[in-house]
Protein backbone atom coordinates (compact mmCIF):
# COMPACT_ATOMS: atom_id res chain seq x y z
CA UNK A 1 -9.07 8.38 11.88
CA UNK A 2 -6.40 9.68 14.43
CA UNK A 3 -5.93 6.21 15.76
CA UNK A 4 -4.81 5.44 12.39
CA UNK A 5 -2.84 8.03 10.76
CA UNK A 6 -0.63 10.84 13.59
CA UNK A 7 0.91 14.23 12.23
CA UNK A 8 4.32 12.74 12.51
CA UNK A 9 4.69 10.11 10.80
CA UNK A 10 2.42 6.86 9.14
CA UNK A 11 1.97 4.06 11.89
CA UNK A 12 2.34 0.16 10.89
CA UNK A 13 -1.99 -0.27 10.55
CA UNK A 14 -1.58 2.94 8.45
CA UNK A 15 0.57 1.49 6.24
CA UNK A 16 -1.22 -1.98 5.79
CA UNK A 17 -4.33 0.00 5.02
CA UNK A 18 -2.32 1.92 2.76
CA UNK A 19 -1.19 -1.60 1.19
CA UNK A 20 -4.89 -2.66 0.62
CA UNK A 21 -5.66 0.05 -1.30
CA UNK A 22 -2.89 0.40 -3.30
CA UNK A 23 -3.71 -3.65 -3.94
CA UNK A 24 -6.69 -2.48 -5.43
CA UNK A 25 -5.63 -0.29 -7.43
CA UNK A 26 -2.18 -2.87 -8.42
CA UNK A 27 -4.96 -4.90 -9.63
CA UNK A 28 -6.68 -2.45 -11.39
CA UNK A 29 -3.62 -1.16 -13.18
CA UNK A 30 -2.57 -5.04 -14.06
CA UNK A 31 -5.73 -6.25 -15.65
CA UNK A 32 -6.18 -3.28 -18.41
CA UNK A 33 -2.47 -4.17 -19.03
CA UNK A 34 -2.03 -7.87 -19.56
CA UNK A 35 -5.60 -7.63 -21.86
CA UNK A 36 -3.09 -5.58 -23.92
CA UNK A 37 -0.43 -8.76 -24.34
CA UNK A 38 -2.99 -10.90 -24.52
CA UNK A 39 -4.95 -9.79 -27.50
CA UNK A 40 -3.61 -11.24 -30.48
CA UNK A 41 -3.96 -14.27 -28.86
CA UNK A 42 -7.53 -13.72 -27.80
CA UNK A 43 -8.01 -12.33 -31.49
CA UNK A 44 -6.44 -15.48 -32.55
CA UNK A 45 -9.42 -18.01 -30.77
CA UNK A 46 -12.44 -16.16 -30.97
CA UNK A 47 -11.39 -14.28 -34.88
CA UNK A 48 -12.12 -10.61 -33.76
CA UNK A 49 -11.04 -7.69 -36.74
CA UNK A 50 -8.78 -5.01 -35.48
CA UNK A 51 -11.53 -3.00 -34.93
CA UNK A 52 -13.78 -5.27 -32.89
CA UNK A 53 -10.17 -6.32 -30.96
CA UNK A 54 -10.20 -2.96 -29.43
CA UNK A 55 -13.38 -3.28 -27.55
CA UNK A 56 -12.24 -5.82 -25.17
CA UNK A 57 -10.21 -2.88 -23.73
CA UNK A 58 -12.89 0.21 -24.17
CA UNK A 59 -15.53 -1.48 -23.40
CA UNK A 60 -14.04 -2.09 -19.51
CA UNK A 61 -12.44 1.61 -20.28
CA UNK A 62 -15.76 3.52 -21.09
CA UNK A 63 -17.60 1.92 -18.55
CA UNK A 64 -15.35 2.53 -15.95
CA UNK A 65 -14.65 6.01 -17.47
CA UNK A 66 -18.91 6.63 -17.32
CA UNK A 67 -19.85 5.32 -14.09
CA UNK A 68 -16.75 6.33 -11.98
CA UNK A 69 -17.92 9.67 -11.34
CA UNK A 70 -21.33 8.06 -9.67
CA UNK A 71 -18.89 6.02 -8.30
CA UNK A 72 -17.49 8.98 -6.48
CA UNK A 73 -20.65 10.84 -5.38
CA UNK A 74 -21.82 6.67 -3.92
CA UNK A 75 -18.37 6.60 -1.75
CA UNK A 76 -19.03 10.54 -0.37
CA UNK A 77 -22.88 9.81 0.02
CA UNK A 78 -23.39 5.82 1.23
CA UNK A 79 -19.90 4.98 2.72
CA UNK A 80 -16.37 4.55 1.25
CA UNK A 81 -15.14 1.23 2.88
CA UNK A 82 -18.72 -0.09 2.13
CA UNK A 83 -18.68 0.75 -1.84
CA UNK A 84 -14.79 -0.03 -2.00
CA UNK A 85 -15.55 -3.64 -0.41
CA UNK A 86 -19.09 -4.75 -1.90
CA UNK A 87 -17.89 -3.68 -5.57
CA UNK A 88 -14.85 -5.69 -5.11
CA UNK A 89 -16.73 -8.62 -4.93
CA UNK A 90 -18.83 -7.58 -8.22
CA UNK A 91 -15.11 -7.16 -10.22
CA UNK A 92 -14.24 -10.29 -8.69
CA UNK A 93 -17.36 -12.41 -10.28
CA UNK A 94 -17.44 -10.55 -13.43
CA UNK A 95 -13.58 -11.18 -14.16
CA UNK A 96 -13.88 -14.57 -13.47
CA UNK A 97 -16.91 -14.77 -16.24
CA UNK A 98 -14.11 -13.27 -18.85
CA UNK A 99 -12.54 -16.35 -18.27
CA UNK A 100 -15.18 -18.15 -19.43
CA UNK A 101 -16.25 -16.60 -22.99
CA UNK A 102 -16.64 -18.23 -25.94
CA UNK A 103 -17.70 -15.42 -27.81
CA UNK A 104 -16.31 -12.23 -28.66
CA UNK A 105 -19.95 -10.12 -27.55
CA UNK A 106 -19.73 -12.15 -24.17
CA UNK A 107 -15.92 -11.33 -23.46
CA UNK A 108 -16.85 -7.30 -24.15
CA UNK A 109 -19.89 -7.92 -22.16
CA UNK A 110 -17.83 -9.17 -19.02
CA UNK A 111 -15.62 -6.41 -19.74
CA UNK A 112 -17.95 -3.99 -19.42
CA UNK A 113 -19.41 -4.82 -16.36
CA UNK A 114 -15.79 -5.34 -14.97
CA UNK A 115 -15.55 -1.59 -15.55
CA UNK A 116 -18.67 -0.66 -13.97
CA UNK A 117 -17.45 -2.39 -10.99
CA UNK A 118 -14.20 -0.69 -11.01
CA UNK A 119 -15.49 2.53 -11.48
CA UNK A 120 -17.24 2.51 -7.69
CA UNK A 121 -14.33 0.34 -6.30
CA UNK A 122 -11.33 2.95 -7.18
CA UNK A 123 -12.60 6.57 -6.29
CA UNK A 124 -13.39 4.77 -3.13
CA UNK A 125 -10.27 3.72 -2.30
CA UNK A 126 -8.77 6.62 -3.36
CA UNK A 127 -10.95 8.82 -1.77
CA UNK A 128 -10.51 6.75 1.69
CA UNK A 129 -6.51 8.15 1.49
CA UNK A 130 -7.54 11.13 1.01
CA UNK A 131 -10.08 11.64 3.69
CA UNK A 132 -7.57 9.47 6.20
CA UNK A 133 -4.31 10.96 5.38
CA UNK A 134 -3.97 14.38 7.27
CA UNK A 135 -3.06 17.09 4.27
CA UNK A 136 0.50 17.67 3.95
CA UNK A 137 3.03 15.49 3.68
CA UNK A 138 1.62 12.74 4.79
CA UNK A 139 -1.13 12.98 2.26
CA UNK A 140 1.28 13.61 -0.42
CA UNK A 141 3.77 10.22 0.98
CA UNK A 142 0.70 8.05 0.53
CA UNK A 143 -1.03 9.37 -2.86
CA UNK A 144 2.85 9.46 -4.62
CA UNK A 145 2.87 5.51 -3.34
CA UNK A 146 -0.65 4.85 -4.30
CA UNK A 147 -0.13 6.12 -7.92
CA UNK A 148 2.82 4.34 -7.89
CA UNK A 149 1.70 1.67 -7.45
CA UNK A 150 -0.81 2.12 -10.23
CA UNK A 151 1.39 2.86 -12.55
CA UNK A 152 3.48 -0.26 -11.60
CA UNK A 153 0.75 -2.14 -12.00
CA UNK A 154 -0.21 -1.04 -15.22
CA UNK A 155 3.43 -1.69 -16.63
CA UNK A 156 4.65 -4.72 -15.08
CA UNK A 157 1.10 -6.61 -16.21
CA UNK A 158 2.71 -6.34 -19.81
CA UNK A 159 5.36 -9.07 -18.44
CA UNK A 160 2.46 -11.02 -16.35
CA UNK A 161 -0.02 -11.29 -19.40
CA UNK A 162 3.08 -12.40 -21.62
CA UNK A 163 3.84 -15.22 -18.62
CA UNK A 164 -0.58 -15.97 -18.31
CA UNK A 165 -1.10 -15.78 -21.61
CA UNK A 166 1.77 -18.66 -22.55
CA UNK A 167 0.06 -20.52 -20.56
CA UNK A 168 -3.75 -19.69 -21.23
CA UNK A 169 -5.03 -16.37 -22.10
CA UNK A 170 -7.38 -17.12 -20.20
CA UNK A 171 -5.73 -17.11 -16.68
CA UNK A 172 -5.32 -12.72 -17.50
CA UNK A 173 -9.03 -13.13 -16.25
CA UNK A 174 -8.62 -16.14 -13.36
CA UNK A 175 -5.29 -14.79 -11.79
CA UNK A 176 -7.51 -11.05 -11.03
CA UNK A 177 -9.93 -13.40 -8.92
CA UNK A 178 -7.45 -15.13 -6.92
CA UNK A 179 -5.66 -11.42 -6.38
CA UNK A 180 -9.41 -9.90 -5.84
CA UNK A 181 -10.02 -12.48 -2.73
CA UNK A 182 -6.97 -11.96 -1.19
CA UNK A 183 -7.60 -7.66 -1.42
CA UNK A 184 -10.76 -8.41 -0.03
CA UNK A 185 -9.99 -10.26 3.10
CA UNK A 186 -7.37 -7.33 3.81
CA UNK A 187 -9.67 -4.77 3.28
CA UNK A 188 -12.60 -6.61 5.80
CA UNK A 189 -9.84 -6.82 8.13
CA UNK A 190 -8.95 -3.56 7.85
CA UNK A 191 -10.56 -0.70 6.32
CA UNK A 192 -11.52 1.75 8.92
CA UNK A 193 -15.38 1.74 9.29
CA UNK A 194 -17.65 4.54 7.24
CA UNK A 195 -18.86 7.16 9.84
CA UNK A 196 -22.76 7.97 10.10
CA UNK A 197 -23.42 10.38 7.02
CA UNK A 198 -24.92 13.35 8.79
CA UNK A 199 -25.59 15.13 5.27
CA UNK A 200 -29.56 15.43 4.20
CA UNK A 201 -30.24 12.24 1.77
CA UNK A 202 -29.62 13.05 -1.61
CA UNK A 203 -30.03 11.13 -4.73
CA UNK A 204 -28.44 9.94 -7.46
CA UNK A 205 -27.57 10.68 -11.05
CA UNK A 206 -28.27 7.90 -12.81
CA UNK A 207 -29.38 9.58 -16.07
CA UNK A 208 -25.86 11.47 -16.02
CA UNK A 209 -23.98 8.49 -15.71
CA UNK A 210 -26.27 7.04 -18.84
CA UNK A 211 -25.64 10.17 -20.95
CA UNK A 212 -22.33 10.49 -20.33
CA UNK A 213 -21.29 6.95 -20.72
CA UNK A 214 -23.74 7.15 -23.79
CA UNK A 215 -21.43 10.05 -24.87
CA UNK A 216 -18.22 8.40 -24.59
CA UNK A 217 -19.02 5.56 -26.71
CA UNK A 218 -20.62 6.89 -29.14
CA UNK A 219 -17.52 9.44 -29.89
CA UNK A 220 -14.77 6.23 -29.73
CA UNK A 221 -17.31 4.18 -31.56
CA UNK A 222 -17.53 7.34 -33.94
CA UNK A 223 -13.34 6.94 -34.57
CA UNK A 224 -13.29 3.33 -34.87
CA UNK A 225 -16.23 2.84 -37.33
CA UNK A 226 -14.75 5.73 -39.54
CA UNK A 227 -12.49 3.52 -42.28
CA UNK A 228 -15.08 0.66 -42.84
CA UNK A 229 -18.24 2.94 -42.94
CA UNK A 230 -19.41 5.66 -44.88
CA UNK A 231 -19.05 9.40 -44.24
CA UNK A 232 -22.62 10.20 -43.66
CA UNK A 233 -22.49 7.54 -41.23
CA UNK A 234 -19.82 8.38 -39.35
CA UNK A 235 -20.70 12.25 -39.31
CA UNK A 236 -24.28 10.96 -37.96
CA UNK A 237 -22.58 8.70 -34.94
CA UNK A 238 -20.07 11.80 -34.20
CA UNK A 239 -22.97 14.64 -34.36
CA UNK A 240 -25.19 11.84 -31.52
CA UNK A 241 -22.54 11.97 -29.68
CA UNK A 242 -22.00 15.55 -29.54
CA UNK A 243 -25.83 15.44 -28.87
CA UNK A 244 -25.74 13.38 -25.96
CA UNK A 245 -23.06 15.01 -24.46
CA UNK A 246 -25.46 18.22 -24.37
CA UNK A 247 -28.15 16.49 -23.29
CA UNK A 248 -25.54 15.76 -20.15
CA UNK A 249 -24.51 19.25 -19.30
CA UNK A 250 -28.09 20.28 -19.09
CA UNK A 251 -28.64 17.47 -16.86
CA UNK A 252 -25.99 18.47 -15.17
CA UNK A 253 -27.21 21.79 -14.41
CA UNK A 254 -30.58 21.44 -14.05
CA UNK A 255 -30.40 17.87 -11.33
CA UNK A 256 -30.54 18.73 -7.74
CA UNK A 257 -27.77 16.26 -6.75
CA UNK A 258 -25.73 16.01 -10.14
CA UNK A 259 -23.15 13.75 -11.10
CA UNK A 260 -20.88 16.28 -10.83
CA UNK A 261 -20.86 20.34 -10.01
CA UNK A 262 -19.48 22.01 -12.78
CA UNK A 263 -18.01 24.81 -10.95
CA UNK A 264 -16.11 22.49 -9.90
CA UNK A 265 -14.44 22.82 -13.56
CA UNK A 266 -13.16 26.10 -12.71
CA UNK A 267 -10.16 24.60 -10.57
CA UNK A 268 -8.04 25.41 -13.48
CA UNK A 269 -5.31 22.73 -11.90
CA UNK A 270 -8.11 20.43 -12.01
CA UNK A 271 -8.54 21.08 -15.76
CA UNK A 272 -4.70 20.93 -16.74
CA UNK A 273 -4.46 17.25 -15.02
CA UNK A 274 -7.09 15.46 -16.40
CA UNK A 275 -6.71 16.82 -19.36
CA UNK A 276 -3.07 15.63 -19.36
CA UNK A 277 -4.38 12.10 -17.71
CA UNK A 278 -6.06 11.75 -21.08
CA UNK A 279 -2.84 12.56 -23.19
CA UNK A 280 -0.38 10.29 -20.94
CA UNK A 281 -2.36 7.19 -20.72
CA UNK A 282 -4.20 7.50 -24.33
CA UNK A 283 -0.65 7.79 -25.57
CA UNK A 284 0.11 5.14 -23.58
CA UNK A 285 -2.38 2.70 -24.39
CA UNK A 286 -1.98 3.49 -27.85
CA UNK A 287 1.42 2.50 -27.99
CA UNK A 288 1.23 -0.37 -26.49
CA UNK A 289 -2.09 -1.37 -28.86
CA UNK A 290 0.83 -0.77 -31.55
CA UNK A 291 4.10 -2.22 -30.07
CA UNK A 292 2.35 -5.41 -29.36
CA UNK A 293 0.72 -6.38 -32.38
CA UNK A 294 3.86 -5.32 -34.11
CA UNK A 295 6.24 -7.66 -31.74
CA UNK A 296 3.52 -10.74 -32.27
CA UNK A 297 1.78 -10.47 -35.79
CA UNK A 298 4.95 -8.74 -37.73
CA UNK A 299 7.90 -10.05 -35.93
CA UNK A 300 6.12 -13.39 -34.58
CA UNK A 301 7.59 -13.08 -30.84
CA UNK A 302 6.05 -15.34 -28.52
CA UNK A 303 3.51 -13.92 -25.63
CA UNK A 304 6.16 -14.34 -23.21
CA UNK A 305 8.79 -12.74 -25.71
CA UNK A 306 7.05 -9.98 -25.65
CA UNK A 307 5.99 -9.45 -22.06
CA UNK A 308 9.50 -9.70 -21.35
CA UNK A 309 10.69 -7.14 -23.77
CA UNK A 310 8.12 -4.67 -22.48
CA UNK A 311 8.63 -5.45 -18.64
CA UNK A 312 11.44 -2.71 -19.28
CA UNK A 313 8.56 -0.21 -18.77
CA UNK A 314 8.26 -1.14 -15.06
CA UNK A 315 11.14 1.00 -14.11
CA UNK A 316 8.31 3.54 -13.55
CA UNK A 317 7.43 1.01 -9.97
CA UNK A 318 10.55 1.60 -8.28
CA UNK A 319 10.93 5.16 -9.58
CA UNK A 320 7.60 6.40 -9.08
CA UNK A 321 7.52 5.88 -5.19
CA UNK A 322 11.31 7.14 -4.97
CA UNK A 323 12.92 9.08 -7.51
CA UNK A 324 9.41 11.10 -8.04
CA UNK A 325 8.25 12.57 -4.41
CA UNK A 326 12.19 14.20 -4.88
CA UNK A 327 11.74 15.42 -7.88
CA UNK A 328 8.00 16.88 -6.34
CA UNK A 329 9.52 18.57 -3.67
CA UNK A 330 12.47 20.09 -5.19
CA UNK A 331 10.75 21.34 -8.17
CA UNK A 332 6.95 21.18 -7.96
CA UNK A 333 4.49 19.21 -9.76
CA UNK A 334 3.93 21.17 -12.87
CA UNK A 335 7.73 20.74 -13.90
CA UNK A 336 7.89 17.00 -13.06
CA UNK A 337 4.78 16.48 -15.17
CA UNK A 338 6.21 18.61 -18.26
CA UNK A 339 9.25 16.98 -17.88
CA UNK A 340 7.29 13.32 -17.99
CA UNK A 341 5.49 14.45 -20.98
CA UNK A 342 9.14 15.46 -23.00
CA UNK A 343 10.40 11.89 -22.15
CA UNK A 344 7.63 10.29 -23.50
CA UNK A 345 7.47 12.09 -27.10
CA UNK A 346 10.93 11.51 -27.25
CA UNK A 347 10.36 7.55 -26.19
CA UNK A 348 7.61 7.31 -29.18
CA UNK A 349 10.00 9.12 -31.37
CA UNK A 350 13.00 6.38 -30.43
CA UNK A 351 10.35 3.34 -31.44
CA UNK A 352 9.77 4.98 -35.01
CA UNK A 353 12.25 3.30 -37.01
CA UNK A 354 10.41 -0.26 -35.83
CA UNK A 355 13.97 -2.25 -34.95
CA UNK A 356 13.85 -5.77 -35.10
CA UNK A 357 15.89 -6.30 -32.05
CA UNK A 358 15.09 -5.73 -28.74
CA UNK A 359 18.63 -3.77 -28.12
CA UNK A 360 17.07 -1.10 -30.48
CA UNK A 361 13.71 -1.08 -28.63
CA UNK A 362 14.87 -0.53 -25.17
CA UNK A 363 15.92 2.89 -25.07
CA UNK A 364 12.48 3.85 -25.60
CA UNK A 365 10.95 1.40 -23.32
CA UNK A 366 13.28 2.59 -20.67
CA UNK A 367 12.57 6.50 -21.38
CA UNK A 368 8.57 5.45 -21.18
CA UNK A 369 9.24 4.00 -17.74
CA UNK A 370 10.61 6.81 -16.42
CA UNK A 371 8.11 9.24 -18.21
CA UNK A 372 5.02 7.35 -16.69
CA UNK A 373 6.45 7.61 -13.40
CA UNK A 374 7.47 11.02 -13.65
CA UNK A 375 3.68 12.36 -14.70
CA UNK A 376 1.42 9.87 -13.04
CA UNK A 377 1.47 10.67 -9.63
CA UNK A 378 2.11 14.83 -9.82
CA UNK A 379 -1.24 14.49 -12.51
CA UNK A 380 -3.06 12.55 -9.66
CA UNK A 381 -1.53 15.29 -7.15
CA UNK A 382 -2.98 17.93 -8.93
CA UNK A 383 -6.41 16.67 -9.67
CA UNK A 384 -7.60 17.34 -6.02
CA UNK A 385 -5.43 20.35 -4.59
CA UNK A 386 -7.78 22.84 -3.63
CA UNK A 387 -10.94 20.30 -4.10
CA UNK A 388 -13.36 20.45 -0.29
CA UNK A 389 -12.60 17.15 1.63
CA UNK A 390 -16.79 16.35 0.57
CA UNK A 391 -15.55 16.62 -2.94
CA UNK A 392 -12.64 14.49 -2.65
CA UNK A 393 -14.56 11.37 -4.00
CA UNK A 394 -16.17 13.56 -7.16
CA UNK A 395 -12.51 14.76 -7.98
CA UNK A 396 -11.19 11.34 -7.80
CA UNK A 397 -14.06 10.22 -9.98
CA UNK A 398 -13.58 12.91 -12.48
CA UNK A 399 -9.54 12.10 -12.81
CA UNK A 400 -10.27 8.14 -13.21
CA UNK A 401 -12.88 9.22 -15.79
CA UNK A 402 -10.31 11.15 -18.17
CA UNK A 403 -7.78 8.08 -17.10
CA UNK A 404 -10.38 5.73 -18.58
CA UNK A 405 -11.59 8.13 -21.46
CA UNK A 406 -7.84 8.90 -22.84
CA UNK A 407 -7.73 5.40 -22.95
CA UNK A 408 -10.01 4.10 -24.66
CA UNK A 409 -9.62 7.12 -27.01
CA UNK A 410 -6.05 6.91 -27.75
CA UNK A 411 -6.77 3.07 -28.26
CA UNK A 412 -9.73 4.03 -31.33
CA UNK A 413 -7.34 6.33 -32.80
CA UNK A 414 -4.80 3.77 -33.06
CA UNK A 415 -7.19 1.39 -34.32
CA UNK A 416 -8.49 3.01 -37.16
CA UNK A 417 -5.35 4.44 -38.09
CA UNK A 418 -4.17 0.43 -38.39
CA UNK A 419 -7.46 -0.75 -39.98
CA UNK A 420 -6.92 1.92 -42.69
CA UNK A 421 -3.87 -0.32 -44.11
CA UNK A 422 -4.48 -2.69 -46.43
CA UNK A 423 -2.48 -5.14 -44.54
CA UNK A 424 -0.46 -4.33 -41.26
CA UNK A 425 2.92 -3.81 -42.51
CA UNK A 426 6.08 -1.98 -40.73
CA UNK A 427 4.68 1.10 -42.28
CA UNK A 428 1.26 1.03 -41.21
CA UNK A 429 2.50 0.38 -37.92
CA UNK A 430 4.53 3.67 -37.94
CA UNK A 431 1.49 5.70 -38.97
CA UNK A 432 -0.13 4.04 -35.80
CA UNK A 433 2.71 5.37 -33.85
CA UNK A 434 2.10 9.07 -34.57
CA UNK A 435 -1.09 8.91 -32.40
CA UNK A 436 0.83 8.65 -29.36
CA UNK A 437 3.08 10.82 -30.07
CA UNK A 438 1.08 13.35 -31.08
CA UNK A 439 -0.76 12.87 -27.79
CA UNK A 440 2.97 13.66 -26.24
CA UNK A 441 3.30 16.51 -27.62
CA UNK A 442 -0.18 17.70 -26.84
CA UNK A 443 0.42 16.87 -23.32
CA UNK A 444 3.74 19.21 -23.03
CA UNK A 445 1.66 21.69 -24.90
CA UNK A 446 -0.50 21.22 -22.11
CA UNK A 447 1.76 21.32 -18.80
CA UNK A 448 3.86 23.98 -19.77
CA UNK A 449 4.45 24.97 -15.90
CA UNK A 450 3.03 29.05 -15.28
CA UNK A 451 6.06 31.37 -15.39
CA UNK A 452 5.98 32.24 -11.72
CA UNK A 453 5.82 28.69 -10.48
CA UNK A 454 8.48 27.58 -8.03
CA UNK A 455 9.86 24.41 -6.54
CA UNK A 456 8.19 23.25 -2.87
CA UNK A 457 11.35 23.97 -1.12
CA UNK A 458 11.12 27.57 -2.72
């Protein structure tokens, strides 16, 4: 890897690596996100409820979300540029069969196996900076660029769905393809090659990834179910999920190659960041599950109205690579993050009042932008300090699983909260909006930097 990456600085190859992967994960970011602009539309073709509506996201969510750890213990164990390239080509085909549905079952279907191919694709990738990128600053230049990048992604595909959907809504599943070939060709051409795995063989958790996957939707399934069912119903679904979820742990403990080590839980940074991945982007996603419906079913915007109006959010791609390693090094990651988290209660607090106009609406989508850029990457930071370079791919894994998880989560919440009302009105869309910012204010709850901490320069 020396050929690729020196001590001093990042060569030109190390960059253009660095720009494959961070492709990936562009693309990644920009598919969960135009679904988002493109729902009401999709809802509008194939008649999907509220409830049902949601799925199209959690189903790619809490697959990804399940598998990804697997998908990290597969790049340590069989070869990172080998599982980063072969499931590109699986997210590839199964995007392109998206395009096709004619059914609401066969569009969460696709979905679902888009997220099973995405959850081996992106702890690979990220786990191939990590393992190339000397520790230090040079580690810290490329992971600050790579979430970037993700979270540009995941904002500016609010403005590309509006601009796809106008046209088709089906072309938020073609354009990925096209985008997915061109990645791919890159990352043959470049990707530096796996080196022999001297480690004993081991094998591999499959009935963790079942169980936890099993877990996961059987909890969000719980929340989404729980205004159109009954209670004993709902209490059954929530106490199997809890029961899966045990059946996991003891997996867990008692597999000789588990899907992950759970002393690997007692990195108490580790802890803090994926627990605030799951507040940021389920507040996130929740929000924008809110926000759009509201600017197309209540207001009657056009798609590309209201990809537009949102596209405000992708401050956070030209702040996140800039304004944010700054901010890192002259105050740490804990404050940045905290700091994030206070911007983005007080963005869901400015979209409360549900203006009309988008004049009223921007201060908030302008405060988002900046929040998301100020906690994505120090979150992503802090998920594998102090993790062993074997491990890198597990704590990458575990991070993209409470990504995908808070997610999907904050994106149940929301629903049921809306499929409560009797009809979606301006009110029932402000009850919506507490979820996220409740979420907020969990996550500053949760990133309250430790007394003693000081800045990098300190």
């Amino acid at each position: 890897m020396s050929s690729t990456v020196t001590q001093e600085r990042l060569t030109g190859r190390a960059w253009a690596v660095l720009f494959v992967l961070c492709g990936a994960i562009f693309l990644e970011g920009i598919d969960v996100s135009m679904m988002g602009v493109a729902l009401p539309s999709i809802r509008a073709e194939l008649g999907l409820a509220t409830g049902e509506l949601q799925w199209i996201v959690s189903a790619y969510a809490l697959s990804y979300g399940g598998f990804v750890l697997l998908g990290g213990r597969a790049a340590d164990l069989l070869g990172r540029r080998r599982m980063f390239v072969g499931w590109l080509v699986v997210f590839l085909l199964f995007s392109g069969l998206g395009g096709f549905a004619t059914e609401g079952w066969v569009l969460i279907l696709a979905r679902f196996a888009t997220g099973v191919a995405a959850a081996f694709m992106t702890p690979a990738g990220l786990s191939i900076i990590t393992t190339t990128y000397p520790e230090g600053p040079q580690r810290t230049k490329a992971l600050l660029v790579y979430a970037g990048t993700a979270a540009g992604g995941f904002s500016l595909g609010m403005v590309t769905g509006g601009l796809l959907t106008a046209i088709d809504w089906r072309w938020v599943f073609f354009a990925p393809v096209i985008v997915s070939a061109a990645i791919l060709a890159g990352a043959i051409a470049l990707l530096p090659r796996d080196a022999p795995n001297t480690q004993p063989r081991q094998s591999f958790d499959i009935p963790g990834a079942l169980t936890l996957t099993g877990a996961m939707l059987l909890v969000v399934a719980t929340v989404v179910r729980a205004p159109d069912v009954s209670s004993a119903q709902t209490l059954a679904t929530g106490i199997s999920g809890v029961a899966v979820l045990a059946a996991f742990v003891a997996i867990e403990k008692r597999c000789a190659s588990p899907l992950i080590r759970l002393g690997l839980l007692r990195n108490t940074s580790l802890i803090r960041a994926n627990l605030g991945a799951i507040m940021l982007v389920g507040s996130f996603v929740g929000f924008q599950f809110v926000a759009v419906l509201y600017l197309q079913e209540l207001l009657h915007w056009s798609e590309l109205e209201t990809g537009l109006a949102m596209m405000v959010i992708g401050i956070d791609s030209v702040l996140a690579p800039t304004l944010t390693p700054w901010l890192v090094n002259r105050f740490g990651n804990g404050r940045v993050v905290f700091g994030g988290f206070i911007l983005a209660a007080i963005a869901y607090t400015a979209f409360l009042p549900m203006g009309s106009s988008f004049a009223a609406m921007l201060p908030a989508f302008l405060l988002l932008g900046l929040a998301f850029a100020l906690a994505y990457g120090p979150l992503t930071i802090a998920a594998t300090e102090r993790v062993s370079e074997d491990e890198q791919g597990l704590a990458s894994g575990v991070l993209t699983t409470s990504f995908q998880f808070g997610s999907a989560l904050g994106l149940a919440v929301v629903a049921a909260v809306l499929t409560a009302a009797d009809e979606l009105t301006v009110d029932g869309f402000r009850n919506g909006l507490i979820v996220p910012l409740a979420a907020a204010v969990l996550g500053i709850a949760i990133s309250i930097p430790a007394r003693k901490q000081v800045s990098a320069n300190s």
